[in-house]
Protein backbone atom coordinates (compact mmCIF):
# COMPACT_ATOMS: atom_id res chain seq x y z
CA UNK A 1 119.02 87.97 104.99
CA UNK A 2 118.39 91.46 106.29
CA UNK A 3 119.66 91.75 109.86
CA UNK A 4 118.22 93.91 112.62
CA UNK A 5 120.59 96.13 114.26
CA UNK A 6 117.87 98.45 115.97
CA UNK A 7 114.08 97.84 115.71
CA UNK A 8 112.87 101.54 116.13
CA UNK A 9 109.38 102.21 118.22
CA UNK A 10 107.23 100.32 116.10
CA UNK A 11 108.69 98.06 113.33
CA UNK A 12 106.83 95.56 112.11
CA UNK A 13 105.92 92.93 108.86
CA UNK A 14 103.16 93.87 107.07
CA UNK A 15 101.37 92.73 103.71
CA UNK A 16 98.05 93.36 102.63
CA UNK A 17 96.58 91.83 105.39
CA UNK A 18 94.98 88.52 106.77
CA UNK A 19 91.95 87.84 104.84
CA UNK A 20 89.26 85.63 105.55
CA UNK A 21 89.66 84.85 109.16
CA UNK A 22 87.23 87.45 110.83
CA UNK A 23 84.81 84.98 111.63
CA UNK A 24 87.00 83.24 113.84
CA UNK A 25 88.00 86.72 115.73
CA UNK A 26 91.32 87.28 113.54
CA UNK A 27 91.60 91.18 112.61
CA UNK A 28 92.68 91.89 108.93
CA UNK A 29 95.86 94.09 110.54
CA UNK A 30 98.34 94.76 107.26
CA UNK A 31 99.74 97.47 106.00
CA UNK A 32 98.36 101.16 107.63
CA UNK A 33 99.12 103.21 104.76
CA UNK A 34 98.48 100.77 102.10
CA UNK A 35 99.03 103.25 99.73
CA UNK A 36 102.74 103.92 100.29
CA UNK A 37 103.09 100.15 100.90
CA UNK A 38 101.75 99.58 97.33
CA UNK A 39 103.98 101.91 96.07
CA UNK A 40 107.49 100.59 97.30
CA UNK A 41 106.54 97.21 95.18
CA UNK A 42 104.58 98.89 92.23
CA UNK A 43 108.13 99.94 92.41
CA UNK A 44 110.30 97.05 92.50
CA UNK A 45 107.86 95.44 90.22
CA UNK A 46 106.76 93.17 93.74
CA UNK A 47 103.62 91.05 93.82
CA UNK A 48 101.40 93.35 95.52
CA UNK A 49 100.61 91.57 98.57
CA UNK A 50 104.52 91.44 99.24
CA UNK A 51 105.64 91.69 102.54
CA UNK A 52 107.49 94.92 103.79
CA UNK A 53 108.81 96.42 106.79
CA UNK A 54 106.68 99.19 108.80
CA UNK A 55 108.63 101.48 110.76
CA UNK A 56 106.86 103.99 112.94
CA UNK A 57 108.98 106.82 114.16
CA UNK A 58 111.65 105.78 112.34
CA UNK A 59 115.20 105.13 114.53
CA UNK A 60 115.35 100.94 112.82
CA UNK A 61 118.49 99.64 111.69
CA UNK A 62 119.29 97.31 109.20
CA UNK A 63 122.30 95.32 107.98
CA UNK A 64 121.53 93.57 104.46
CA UNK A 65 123.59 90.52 104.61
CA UNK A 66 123.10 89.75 101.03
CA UNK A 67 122.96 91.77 97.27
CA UNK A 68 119.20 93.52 97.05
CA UNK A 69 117.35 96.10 96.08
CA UNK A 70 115.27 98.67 97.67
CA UNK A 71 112.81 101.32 97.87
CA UNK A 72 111.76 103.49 100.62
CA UNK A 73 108.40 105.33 101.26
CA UNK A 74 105.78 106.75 103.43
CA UNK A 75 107.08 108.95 106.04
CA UNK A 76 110.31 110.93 105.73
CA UNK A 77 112.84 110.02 108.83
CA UNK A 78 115.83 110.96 106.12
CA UNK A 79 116.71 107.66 105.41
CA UNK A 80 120.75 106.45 104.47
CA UNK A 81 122.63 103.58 103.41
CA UNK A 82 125.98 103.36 104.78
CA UNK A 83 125.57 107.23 106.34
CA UNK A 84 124.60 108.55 102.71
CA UNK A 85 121.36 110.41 101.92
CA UNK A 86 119.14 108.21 100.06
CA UNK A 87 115.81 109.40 98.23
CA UNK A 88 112.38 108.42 98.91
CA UNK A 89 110.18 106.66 96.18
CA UNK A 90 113.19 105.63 94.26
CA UNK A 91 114.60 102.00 94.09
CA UNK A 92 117.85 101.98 95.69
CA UNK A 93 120.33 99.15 94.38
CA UNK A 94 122.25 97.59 98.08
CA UNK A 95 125.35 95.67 98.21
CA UNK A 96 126.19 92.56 100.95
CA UNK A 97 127.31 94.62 104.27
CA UNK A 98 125.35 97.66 103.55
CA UNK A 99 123.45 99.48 107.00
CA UNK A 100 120.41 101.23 106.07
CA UNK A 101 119.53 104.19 109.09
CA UNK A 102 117.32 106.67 109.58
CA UNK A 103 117.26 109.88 110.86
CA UNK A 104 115.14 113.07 112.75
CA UNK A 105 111.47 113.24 111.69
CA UNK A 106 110.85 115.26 108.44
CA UNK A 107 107.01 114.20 107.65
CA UNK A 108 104.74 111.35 108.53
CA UNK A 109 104.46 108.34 110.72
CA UNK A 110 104.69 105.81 109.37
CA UNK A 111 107.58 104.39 106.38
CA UNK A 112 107.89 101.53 104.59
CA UNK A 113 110.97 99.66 103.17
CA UNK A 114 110.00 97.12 100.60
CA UNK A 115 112.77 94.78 99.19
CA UNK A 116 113.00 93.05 95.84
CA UNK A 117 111.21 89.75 96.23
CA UNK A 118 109.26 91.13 99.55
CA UNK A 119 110.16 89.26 102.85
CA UNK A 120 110.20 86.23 103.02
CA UNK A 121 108.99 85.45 107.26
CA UNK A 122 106.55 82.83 107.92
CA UNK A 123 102.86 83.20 106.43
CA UNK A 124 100.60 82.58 109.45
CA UNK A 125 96.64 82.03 107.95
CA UNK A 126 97.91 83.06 105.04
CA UNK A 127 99.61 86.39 105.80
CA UNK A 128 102.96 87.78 106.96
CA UNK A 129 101.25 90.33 108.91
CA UNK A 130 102.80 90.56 112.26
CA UNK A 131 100.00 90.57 115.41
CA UNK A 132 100.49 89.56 118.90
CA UNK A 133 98.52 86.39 119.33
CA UNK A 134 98.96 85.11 115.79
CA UNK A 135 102.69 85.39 114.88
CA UNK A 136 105.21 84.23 117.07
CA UNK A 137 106.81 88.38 117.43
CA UNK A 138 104.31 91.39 116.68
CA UNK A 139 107.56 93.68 116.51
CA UNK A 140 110.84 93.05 115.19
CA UNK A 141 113.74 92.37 117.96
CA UNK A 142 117.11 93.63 117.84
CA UNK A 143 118.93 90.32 115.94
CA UNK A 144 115.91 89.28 114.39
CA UNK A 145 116.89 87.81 110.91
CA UNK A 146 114.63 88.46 107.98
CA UNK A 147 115.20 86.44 105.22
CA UNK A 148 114.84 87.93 101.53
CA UNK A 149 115.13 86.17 98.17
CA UNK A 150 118.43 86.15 96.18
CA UNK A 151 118.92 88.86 93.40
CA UNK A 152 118.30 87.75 89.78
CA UNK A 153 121.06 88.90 87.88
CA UNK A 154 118.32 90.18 85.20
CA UNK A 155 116.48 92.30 87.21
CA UNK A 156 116.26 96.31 86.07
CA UNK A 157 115.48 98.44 88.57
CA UNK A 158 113.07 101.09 87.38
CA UNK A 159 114.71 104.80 87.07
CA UNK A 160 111.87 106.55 87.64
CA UNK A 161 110.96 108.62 91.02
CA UNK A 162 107.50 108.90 92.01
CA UNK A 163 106.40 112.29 93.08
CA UNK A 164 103.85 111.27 96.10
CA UNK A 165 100.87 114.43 96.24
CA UNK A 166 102.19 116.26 99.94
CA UNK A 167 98.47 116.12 100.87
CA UNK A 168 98.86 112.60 101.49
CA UNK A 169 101.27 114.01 104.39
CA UNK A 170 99.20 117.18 105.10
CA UNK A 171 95.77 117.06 104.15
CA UNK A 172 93.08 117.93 107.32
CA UNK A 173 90.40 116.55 105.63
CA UNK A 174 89.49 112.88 106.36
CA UNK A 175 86.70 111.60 103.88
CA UNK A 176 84.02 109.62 105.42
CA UNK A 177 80.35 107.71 104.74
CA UNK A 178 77.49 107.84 107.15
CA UNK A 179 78.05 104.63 109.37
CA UNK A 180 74.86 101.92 110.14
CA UNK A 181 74.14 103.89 113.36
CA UNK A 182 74.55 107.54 112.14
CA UNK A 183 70.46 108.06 112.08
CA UNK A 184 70.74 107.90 115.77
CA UNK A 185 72.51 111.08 115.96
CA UNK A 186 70.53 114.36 116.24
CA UNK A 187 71.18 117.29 113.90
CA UNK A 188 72.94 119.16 116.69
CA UNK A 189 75.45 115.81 116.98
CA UNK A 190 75.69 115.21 113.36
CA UNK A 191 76.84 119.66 113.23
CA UNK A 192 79.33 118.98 115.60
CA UNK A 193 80.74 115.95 113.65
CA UNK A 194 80.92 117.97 110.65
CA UNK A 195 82.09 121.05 112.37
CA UNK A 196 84.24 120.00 114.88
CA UNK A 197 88.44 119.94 114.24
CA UNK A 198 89.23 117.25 116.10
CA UNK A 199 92.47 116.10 117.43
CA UNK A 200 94.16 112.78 117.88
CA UNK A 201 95.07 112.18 122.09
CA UNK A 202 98.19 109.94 123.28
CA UNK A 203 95.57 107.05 123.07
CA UNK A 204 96.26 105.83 119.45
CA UNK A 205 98.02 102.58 118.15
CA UNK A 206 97.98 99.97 115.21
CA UNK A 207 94.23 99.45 116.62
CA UNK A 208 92.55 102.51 116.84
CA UNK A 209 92.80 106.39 117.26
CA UNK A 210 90.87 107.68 120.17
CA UNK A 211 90.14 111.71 119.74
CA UNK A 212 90.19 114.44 122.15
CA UNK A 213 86.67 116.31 121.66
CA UNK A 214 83.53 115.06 122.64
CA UNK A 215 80.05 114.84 121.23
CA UNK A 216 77.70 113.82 124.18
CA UNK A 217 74.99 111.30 124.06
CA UNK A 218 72.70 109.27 126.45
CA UNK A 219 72.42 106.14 123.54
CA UNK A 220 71.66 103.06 125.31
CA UNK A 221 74.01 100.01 124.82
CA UNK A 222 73.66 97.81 121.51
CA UNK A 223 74.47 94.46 120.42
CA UNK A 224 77.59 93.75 119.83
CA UNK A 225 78.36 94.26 115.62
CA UNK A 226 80.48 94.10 113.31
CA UNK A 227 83.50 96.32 112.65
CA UNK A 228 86.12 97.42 110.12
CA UNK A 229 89.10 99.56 109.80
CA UNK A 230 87.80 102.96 109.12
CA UNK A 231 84.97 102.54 111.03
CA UNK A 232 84.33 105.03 113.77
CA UNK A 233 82.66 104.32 117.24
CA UNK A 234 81.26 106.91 119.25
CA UNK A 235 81.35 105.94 122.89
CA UNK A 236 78.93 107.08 125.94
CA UNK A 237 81.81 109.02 127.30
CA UNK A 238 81.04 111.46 123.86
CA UNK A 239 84.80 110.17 122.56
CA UNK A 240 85.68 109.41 119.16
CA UNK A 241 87.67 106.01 118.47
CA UNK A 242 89.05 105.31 114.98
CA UNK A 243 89.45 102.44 113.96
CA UNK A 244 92.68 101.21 112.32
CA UNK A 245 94.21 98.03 110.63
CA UNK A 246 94.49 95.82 114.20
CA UNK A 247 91.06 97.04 115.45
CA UNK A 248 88.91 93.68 116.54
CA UNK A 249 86.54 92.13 114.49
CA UNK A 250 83.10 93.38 116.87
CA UNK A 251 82.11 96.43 118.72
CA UNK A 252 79.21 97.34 120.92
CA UNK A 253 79.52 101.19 120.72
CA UNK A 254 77.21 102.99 117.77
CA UNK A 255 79.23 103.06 114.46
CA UNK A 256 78.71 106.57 113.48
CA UNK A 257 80.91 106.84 110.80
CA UNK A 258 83.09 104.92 108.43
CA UNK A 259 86.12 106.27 106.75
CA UNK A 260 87.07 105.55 103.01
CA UNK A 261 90.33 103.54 102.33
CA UNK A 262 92.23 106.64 101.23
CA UNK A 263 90.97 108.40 104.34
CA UNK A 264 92.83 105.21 106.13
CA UNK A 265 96.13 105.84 104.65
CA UNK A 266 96.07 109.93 104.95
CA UNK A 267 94.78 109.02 108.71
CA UNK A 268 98.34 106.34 109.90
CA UNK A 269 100.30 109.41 108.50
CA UNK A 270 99.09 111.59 111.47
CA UNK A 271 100.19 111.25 115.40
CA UNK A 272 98.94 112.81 119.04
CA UNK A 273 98.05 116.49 118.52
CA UNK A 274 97.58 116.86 114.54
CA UNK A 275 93.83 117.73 113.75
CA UNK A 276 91.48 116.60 111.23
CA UNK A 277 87.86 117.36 110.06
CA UNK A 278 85.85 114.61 109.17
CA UNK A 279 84.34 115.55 105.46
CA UNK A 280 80.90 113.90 104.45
């Protein structure tokens, strides 16, 4: 069992998502940097739709009330177990009584802590993904009790620490595809999309990234259509919404653009203030 001394901002379970249920109105949520999620049980040699932990902002807590092992990635809140440095992208071997902590922003948004054996919560339609409406918590609570699986004497960790490309962390440009409703744009809309460095506002969650700048439009209202994470709505107030992992499953506003997976990942790293440019 991993015990939760302080839950942070934002910490939630997430695997690789909730598959299949759209058509009844249940969002995919999962992981929001998949990539780094991946990574902490490529690691630990993890199935890869293994439950981890998603801290935003860092300041969780843990107690690890059993033997495990480790690996932290993602976002860089200096991490330590039992008040000593530990590295990122490396699997960390923890004993019974351990505290793992975290410290003052470095890089990033969002980190993940994936254990050997992934956790082991309840599978709700088939996923461990936490979301409000379909899980009985969509955040962990201080003294929430997540249970892991027992250590197998056998198990050798991997020595080897992954060197994650700082782009991933830094990078201002956000790949994208032209979305069903870009022909509605004009050219002077479509120069401003691709010109534009635009900036993420206070308004931006687990479901979607709303954006400062504005393109303005007069489009009437559509029929409501389908949506994905990554896809990007342009509203008749001229504002930008990203969509992320929690987004719904319909929208009414034109779908302008739609970002590529990677884009996704490179996109949860950023917060209110840090610009991008959208890159065709």
């Amino acid at each position: 069992m991993i015990k939760v001394l302080a839950s942070g901002i934002y910490s939630s379970i997430q695997d690789i998502g909730r598959k299949g249920f759209r058509k009844i109105g249940v969002p995919i949520s999962g992981t929001m940097d998949a990539f780094s999620a991946q990574l902490a049980n490529h690691l630990l040699r993890n199935k890869e739709d293994a439950a981890v932990i998603e801290v935003t902002f860092g300041g969780c807590k843990l107690e690890f009330l059993t033997d495990t092992f480790v690996c932290i990635t993602g976002a860089d809140f200096f991490p330590k177990l039992n008040d000593t440095s530990i590295q990122l992208n490396t699997v960390q071997k923890v004993t019974k009584g351990s505290i793992l902590s975290f410290g003052k922003r470095n890089y990033g948004v969002r980190t993940y802590i994936g254990v050997l054996g992934g956790i082991q919560t309840e599978e709700f339609l088939n996923s461990r993904s936490y979301y409000k409406g379909v899980t009985p918590m969509f955040v962990i609570q201080k003294g929430t009790m997540l249970p892991i699986v027992n250590v197998k004497n056998h198990f050798q960790p991997s020595l080897a620490k992954v060197k994650v490309n700082e782009s991933h962390f830094t990078s201002n440009d956000i790949s994208c595809f032209k979305g069903p409703e870009f022909d509605l744009l004009s050219p002077e809309q479509i120069a401003l999309l691709k010109e534009t460095l635009f900036s993420i506002s206070q308004d931006n969650s687990r479901m979607g990234y709303r954006l400062n700048e504005v393109i303005p439009n007069t489009f009437d209202s559509m029929l409501t259509s389908g949506v994905l994470p990554g896809t990007v709505q342009l509203t008749p107030s001229g504002k930008l919404m990203v969509l992320m992992h929690d987004c719904q499953v319909t929208g009414g506003y034109p779908r302008v653009l739609q970002l590529s997976e990677n884009a996704i990942n490179i996109l949860a790293q950023k917060t209110t203030g840090d610009t991008f440019r959208f890159v065709f």
